[in-house]
PDB file of N, CA and C in Angstrom:
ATOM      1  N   UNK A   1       0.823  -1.189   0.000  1.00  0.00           N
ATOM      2  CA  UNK A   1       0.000   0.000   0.000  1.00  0.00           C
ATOM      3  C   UNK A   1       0.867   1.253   0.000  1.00  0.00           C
ATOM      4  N   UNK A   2       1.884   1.134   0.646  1.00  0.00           N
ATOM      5  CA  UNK A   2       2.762   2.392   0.872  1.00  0.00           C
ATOM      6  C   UNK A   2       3.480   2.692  -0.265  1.00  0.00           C
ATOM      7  N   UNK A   3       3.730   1.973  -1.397  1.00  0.00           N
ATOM      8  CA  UNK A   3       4.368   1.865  -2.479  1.00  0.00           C
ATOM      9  C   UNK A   3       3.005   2.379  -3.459  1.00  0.00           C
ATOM     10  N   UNK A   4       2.278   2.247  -3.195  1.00  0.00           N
ATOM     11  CA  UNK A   4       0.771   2.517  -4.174  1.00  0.00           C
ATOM     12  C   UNK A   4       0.866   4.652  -3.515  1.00  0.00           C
ATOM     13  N   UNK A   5       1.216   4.551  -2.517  1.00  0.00           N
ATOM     14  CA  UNK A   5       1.201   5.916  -2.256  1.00  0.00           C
ATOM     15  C   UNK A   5       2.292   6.727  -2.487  1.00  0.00           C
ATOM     16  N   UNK A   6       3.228   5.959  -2.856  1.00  0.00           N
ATOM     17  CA  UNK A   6       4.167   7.098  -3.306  1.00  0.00           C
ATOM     18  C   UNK A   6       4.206   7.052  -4.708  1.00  0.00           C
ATOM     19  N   UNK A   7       3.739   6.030  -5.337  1.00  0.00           N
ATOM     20  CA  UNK A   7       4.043   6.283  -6.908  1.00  0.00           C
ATOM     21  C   UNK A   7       2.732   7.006  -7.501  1.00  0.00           C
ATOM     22  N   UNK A   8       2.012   7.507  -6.280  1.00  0.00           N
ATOM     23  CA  UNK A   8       0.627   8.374  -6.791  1.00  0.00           C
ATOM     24  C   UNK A   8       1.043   9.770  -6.466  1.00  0.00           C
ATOM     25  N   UNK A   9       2.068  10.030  -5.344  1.00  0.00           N
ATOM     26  CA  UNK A   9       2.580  11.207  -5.029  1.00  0.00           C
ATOM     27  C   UNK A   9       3.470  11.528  -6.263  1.00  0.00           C
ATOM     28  N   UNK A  10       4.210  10.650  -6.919  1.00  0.00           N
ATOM     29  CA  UNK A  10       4.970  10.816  -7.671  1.00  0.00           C
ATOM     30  C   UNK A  10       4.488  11.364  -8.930  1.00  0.00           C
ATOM     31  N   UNK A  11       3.363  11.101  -9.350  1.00  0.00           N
ATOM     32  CA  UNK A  11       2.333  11.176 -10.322  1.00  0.00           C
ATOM     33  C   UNK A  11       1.302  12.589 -10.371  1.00  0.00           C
ATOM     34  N   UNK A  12       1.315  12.909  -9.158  1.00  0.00           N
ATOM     35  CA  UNK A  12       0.316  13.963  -9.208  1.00  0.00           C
ATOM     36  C   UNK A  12       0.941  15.496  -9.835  1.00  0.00           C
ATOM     37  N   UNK A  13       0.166  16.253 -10.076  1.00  0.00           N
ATOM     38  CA  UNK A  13       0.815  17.272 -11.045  1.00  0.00           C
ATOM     39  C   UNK A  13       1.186  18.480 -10.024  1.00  0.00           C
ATOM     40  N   UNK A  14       2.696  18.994 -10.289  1.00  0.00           N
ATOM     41  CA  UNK A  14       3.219  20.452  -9.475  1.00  0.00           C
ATOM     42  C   UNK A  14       2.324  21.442  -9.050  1.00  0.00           C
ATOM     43  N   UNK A  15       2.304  22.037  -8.060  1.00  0.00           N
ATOM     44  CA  UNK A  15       1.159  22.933  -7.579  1.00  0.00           C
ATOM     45  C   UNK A  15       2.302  24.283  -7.774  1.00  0.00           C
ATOM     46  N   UNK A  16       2.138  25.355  -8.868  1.00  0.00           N
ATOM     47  CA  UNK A  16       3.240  26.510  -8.757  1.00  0.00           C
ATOM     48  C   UNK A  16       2.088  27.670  -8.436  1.00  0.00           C
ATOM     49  N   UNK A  17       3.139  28.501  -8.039  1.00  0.00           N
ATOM     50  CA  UNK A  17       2.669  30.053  -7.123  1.00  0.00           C
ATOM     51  C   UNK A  17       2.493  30.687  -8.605  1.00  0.00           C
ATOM     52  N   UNK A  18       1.546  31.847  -8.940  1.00  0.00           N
ATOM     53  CA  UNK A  18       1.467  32.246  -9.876  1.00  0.00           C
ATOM     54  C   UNK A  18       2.153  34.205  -9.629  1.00  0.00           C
ATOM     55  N   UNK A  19       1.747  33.992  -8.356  1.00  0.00           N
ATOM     56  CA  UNK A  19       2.633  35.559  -7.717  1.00  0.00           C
ATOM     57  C   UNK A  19       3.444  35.164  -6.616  1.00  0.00           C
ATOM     58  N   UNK A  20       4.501  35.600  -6.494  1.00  0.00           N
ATOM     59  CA  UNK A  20       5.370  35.079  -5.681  1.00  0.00           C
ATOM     60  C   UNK A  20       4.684  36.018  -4.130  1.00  0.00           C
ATOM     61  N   UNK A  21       4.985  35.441  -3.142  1.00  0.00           N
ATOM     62  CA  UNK A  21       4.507  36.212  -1.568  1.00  0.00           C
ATOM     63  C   UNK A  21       5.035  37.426  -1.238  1.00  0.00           C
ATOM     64  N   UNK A  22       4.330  38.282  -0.977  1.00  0.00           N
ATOM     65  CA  UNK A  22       5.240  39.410  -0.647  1.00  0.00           C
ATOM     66  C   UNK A  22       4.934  39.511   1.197  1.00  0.00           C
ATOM     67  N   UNK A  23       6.296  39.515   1.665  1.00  0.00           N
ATOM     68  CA  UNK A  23       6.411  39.712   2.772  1.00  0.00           C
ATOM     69  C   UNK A  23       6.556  41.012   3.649  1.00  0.00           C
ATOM     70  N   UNK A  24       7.093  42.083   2.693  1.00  0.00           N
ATOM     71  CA  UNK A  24       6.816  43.435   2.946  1.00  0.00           C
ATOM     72  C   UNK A  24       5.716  43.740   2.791  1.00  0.00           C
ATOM     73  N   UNK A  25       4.518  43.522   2.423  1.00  0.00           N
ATOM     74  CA  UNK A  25       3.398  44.145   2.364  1.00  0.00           C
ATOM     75  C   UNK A  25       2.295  43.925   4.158  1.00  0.00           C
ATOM     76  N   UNK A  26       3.140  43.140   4.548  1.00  0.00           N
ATOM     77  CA  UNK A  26       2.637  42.804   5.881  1.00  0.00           C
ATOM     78  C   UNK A  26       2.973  44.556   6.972  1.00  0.00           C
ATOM     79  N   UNK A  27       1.223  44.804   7.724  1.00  0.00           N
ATOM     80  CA  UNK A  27       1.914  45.695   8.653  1.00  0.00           C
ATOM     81  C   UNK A  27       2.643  45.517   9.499  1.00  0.00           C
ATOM     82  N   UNK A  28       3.680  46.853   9.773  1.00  0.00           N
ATOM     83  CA  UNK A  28       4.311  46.590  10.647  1.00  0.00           C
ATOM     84  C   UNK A  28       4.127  46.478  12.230  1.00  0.00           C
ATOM     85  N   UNK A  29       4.189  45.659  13.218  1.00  0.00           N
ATOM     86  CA  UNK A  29       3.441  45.784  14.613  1.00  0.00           C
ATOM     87  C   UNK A  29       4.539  46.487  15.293  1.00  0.00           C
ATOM     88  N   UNK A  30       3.102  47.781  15.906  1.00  0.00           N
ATOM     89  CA  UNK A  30       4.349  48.363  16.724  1.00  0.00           C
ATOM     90  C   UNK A  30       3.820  48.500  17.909  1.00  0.00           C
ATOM     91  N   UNK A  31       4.445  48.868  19.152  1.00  0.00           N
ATOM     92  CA  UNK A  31       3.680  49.252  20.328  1.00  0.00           C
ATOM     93  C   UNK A  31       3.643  50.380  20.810  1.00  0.00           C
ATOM     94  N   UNK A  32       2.846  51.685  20.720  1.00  0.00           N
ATOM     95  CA  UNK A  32       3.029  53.038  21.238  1.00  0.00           C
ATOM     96  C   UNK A  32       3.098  52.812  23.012  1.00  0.00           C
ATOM     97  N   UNK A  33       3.726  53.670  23.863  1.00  0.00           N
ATOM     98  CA  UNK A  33       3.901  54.293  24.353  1.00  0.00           C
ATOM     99  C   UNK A  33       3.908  55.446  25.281  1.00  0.00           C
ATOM    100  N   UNK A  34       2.912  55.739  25.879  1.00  0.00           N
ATOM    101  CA  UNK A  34       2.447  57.461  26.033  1.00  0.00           C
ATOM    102  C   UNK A  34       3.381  57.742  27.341  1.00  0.00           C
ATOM    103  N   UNK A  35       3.632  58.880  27.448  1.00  0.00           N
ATOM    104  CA  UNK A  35       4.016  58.841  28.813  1.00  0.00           C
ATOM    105  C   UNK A  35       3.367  59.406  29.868  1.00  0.00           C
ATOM    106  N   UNK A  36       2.359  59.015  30.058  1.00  0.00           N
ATOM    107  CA  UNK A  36       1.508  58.971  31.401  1.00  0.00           C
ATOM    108  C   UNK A  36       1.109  57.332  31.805  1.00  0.00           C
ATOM    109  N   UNK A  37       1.496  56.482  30.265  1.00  0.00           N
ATOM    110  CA  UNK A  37       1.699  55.099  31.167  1.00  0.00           C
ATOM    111  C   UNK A  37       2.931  54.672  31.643  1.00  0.00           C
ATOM    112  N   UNK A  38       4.120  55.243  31.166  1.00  0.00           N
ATOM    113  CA  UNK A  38       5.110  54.887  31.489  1.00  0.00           C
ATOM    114  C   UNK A  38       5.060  55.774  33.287  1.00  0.00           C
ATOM    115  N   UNK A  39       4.615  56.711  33.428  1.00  0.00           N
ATOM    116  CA  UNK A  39       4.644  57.474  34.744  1.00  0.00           C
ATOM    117  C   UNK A  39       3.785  56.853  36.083  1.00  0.00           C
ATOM    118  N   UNK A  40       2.651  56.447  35.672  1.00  0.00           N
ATOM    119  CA  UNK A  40       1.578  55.083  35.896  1.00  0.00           C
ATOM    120  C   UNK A  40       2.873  53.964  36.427  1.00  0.00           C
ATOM    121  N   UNK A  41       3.335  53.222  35.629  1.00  0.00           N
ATOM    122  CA  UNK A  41       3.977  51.853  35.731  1.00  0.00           C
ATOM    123  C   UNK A  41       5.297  53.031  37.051  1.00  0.00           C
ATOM    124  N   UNK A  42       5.951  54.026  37.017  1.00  0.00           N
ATOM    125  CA  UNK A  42       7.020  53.999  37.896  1.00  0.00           C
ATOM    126  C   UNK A  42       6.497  54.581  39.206  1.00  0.00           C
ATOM    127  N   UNK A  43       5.040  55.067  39.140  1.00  0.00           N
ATOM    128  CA  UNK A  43       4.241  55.366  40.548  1.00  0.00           C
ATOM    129  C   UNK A  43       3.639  54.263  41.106  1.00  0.00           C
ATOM    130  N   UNK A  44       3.327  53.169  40.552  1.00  0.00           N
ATOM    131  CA  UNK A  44       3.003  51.647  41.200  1.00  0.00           C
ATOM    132  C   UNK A  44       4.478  50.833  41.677  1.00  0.00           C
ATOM    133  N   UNK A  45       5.546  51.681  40.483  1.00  0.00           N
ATOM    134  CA  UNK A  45       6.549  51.069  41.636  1.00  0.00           C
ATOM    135  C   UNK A  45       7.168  51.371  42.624  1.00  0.00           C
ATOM    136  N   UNK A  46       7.111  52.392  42.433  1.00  0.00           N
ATOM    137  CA  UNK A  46       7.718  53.585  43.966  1.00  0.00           C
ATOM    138  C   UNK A  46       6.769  52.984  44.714  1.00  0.00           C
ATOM    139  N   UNK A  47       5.005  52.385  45.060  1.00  0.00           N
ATOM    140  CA  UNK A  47       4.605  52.238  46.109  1.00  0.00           C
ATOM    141  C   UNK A  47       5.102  50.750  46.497  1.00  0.00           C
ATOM    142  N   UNK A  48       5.791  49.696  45.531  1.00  0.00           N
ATOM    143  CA  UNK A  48       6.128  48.495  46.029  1.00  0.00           C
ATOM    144  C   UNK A  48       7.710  48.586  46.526  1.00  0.00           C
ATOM    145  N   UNK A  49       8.092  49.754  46.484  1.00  0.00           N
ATOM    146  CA  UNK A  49       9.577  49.759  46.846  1.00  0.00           C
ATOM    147  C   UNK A  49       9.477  50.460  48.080  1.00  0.00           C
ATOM    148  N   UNK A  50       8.797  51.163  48.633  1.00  0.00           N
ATOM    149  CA  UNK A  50       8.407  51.108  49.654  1.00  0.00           C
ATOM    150  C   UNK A  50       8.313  50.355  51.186  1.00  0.00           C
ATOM    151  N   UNK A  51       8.076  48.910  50.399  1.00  0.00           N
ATOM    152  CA  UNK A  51       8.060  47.876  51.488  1.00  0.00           C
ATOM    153  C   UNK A  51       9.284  46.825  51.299  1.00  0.00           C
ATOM    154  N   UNK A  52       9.706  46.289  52.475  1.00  0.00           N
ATOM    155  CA  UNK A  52      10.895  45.334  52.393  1.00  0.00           C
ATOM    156  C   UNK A  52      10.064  44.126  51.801  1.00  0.00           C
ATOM    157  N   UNK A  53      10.805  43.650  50.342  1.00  0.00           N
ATOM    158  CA  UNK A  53      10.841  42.014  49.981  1.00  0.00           C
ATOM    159  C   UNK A  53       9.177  41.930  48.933  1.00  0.00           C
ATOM    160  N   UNK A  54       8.626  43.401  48.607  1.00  0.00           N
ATOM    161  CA  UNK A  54       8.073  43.412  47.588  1.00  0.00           C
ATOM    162  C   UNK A  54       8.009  43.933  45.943  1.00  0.00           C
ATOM    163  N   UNK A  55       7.478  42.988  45.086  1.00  0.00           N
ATOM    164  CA  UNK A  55       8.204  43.462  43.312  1.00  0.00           C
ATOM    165  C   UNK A  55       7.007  43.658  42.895  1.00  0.00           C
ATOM    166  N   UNK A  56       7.367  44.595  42.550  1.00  0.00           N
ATOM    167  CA  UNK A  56       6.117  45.186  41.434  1.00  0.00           C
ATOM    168  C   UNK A  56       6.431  44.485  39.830  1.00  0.00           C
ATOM    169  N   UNK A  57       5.183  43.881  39.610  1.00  0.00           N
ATOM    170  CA  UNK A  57       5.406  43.065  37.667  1.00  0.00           C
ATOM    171  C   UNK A  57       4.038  43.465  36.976  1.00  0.00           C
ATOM    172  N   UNK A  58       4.575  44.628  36.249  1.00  0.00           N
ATOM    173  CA  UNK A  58       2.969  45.053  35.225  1.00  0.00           C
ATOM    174  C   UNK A  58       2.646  44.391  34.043  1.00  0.00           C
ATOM    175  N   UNK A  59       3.220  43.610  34.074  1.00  0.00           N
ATOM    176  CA  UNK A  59       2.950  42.341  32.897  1.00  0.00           C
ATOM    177  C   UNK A  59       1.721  41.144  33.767  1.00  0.00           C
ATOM    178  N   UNK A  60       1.561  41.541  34.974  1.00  0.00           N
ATOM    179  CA  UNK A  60       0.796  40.584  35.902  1.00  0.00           C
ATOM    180  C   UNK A  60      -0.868  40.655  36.135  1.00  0.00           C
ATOM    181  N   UNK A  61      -1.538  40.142  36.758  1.00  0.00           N
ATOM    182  CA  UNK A  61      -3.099  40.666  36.481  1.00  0.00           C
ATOM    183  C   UNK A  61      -2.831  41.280  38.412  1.00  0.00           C
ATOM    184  N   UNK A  62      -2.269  40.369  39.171  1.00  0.00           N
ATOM    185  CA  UNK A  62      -2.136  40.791  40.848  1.00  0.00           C
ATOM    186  C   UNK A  62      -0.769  41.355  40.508  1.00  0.00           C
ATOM    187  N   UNK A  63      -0.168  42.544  40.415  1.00  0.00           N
ATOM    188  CA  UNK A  63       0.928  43.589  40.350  1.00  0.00           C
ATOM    189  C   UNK A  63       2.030  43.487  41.491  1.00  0.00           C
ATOM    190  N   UNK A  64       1.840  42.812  42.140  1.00  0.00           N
ATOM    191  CA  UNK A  64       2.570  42.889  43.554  1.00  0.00           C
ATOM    192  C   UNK A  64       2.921  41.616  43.933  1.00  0.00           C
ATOM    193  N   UNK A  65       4.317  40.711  44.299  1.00  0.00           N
ATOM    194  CA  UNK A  65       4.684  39.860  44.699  1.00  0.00           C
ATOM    195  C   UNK A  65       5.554  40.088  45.891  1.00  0.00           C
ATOM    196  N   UNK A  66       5.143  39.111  47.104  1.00  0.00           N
ATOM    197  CA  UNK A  66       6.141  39.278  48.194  1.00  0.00           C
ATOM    198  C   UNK A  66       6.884  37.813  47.794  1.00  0.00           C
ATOM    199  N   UNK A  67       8.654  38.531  47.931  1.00  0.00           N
ATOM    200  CA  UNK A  67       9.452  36.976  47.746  1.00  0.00           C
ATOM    201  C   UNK A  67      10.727  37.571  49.076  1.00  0.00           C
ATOM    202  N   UNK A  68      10.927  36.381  49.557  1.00  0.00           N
ATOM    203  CA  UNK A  68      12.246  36.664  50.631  1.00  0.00           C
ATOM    204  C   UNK A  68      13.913  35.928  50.103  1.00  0.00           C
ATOM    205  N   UNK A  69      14.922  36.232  50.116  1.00  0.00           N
ATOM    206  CA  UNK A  69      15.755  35.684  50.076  1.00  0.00           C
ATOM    207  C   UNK A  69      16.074  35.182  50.599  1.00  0.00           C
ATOM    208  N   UNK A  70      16.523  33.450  50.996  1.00  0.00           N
ATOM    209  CA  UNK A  70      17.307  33.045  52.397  1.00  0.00           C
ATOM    210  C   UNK A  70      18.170  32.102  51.704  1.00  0.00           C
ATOM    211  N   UNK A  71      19.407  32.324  52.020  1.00  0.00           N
ATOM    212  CA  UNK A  71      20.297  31.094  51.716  1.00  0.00           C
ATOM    213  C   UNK A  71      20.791  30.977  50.268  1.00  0.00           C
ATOM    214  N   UNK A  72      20.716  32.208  49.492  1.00  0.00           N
ATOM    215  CA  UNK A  72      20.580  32.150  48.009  1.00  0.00           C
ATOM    216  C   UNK A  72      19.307  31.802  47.106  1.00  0.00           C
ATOM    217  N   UNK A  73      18.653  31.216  47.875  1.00  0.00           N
ATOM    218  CA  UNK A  73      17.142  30.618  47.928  1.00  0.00           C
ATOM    219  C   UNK A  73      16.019  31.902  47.879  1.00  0.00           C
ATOM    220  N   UNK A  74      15.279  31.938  46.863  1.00  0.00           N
ATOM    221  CA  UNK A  74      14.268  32.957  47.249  1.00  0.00           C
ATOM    222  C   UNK A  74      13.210  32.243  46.855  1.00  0.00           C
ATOM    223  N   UNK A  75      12.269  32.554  48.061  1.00  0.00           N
ATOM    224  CA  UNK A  75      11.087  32.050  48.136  1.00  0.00           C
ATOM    225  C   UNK A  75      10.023  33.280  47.873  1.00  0.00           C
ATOM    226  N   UNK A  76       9.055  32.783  47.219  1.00  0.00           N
ATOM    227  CA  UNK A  76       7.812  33.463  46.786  1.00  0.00           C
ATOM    228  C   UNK A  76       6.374  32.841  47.385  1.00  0.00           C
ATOM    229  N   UNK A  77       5.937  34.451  48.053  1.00  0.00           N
ATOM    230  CA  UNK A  77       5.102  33.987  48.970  1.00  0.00           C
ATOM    231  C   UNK A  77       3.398  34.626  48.563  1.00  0.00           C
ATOM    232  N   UNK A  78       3.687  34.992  46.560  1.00  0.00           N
ATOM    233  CA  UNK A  78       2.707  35.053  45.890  1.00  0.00           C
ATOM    234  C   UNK A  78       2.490  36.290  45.606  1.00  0.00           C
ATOM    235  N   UNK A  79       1.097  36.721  44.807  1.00  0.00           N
ATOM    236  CA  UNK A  79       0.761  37.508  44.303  1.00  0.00           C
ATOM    237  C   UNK A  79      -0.579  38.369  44.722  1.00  0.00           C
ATOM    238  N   UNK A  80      -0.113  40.023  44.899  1.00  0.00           N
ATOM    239  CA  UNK A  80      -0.933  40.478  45.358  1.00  0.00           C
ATOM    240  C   UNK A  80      -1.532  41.723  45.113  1.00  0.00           C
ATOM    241  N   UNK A  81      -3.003  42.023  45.324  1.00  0.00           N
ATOM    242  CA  UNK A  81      -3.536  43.052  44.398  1.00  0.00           C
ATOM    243  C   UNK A  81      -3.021  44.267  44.879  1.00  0.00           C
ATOM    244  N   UNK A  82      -2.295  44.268  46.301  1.00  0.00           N
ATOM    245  CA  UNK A  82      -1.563  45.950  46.664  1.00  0.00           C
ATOM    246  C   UNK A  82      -0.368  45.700  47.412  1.00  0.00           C
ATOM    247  N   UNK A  83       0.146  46.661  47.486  1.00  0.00           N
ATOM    248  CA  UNK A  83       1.660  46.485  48.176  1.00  0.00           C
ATOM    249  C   UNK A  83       1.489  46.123  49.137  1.00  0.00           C
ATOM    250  N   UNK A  84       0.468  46.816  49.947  1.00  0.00           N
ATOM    251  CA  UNK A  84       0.622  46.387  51.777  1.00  0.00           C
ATOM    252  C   UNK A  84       0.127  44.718  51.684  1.00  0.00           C
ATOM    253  N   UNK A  85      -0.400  44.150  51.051  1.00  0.00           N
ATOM    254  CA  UNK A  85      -0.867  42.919  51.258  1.00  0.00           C
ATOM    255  C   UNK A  85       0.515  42.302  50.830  1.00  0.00           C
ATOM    256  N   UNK A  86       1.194  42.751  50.057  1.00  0.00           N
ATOM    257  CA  UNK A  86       2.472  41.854  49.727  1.00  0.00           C
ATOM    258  C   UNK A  86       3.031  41.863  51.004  1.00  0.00           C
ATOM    259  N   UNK A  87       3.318  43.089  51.714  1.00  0.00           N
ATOM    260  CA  UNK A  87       3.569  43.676  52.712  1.00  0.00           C
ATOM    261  C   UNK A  87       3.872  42.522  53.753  1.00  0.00           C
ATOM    262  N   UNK A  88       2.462  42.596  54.165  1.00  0.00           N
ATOM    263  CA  UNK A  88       2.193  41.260  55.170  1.00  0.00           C
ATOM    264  C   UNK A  88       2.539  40.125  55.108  1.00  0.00           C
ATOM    265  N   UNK A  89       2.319  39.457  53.561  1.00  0.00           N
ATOM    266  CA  UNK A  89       2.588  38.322  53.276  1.00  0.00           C
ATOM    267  C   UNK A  89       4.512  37.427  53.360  1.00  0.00           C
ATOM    268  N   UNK A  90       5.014  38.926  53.138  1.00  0.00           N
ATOM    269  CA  UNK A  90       6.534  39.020  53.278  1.00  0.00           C
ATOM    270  C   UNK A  90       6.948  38.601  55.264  1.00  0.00           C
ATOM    271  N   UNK A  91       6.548  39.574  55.958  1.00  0.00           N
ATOM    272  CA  UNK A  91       5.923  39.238  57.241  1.00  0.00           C
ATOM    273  C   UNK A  91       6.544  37.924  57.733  1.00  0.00           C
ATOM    274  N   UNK A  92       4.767  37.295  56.925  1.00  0.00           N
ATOM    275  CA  UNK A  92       4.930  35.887  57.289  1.00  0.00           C
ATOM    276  C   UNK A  92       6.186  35.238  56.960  1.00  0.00           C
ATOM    277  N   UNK A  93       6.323  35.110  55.815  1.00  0.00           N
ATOM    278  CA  UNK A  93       7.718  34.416  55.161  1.00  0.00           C
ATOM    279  C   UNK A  93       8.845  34.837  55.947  1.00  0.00           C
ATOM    280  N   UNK A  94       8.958  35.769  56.546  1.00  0.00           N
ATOM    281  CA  UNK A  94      10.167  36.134  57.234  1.00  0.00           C
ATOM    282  C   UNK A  94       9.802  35.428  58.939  1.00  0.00           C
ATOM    283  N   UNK A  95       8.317  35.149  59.101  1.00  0.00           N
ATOM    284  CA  UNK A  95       8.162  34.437  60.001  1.00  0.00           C
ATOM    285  C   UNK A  95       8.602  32.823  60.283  1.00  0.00           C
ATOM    286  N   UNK A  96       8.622  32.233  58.993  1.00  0.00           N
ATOM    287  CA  UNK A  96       8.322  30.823  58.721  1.00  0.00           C
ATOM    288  C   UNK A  96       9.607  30.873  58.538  1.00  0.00           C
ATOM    289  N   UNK A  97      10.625  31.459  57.927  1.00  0.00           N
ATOM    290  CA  UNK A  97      11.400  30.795  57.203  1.00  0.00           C
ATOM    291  C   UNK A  97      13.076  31.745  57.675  1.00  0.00           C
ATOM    292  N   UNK A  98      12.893  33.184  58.287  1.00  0.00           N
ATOM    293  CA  UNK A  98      13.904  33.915  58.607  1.00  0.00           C
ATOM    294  C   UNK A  98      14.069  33.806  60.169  1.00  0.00           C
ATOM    295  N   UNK A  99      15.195  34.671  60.710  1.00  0.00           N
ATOM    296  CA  UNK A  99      15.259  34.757  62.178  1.00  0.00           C
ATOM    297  C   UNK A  99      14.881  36.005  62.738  1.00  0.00           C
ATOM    298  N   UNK A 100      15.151  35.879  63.607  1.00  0.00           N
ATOM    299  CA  UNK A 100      14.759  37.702  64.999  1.00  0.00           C
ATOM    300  C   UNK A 100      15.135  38.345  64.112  1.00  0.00           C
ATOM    301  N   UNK A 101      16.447  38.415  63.662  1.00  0.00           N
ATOM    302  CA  UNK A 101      17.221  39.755  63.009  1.00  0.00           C
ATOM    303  C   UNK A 101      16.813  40.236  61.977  1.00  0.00           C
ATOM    304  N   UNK A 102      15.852  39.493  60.966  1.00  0.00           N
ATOM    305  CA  UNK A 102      15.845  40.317  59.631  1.00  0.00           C
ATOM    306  C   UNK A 102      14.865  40.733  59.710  1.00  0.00           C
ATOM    307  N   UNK A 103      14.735  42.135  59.174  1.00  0.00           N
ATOM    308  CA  UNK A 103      13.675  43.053  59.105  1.00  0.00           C
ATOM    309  C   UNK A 103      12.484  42.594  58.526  1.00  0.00           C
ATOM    310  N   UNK A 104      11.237  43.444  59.407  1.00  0.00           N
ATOM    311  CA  UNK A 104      10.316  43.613  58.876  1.00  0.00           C
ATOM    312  C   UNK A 104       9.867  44.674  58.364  1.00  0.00           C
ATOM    313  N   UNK A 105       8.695  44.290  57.917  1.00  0.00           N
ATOM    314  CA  UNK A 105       7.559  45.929  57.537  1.00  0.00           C
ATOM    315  C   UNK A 105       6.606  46.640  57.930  1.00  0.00           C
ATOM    316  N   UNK A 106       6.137  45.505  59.164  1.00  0.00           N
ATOM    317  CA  UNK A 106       5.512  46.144  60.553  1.00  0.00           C
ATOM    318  C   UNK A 106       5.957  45.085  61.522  1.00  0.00           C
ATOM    319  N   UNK A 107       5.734  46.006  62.544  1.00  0.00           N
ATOM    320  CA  UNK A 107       6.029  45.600  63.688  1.00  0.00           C
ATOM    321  C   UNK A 107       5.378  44.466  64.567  1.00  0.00           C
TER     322      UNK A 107
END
């Protein structure tokens, strides 16, 4: 059977382009810019820099992650819709997983 299929492939007639593709005619994608979003994105981060052991990611749907470093090790203790909730969540992680000495973000 497999021999019946290639000597029919072999047989069937050339399929040719009658206009060759034009690849420049494609738009070009671009991404504007404004700068009141770029001012937007560095005022959401000034409020996550604010707190010890939180990152602001505007590529994210929850903008705010608390992660701790220990040991070369950084742990992530998730994603959150405002800084102070990262805030807290950092807290904990420094509860569970750090000692007396390393700072917090409340008391």
């Amino acid at each position: 059977m497999n021999s019946l299929l290639v000597r029919r492939a072999f047989q069937a007639p050339l399929v040719r382009l009658t206009r060759t593709l034009q690849t420049s005619a494609l738009p070009a994608i671009t991404k504007s810019c404004r700068v009141e979003d770029a001012h937007v994105a560095e005022t959401e981060n000034e409020a996550a820099n604010e707190f010890l052991g939180v990152r602001f990611n505007a590529t994210k749907i929850k903008k705010y992650s608390a992660e701790l470093e220990v040991g070369g090790h950084t742990i992530v203790g998730g994603d959150f819709w405002t800084p102070k909730d990262a805030a807290e969540a950092y807290d904990r992680l420094v509860a569970l997983h750090g000692d007396d000495t390393m700072p917090r973000n409340f008391a």
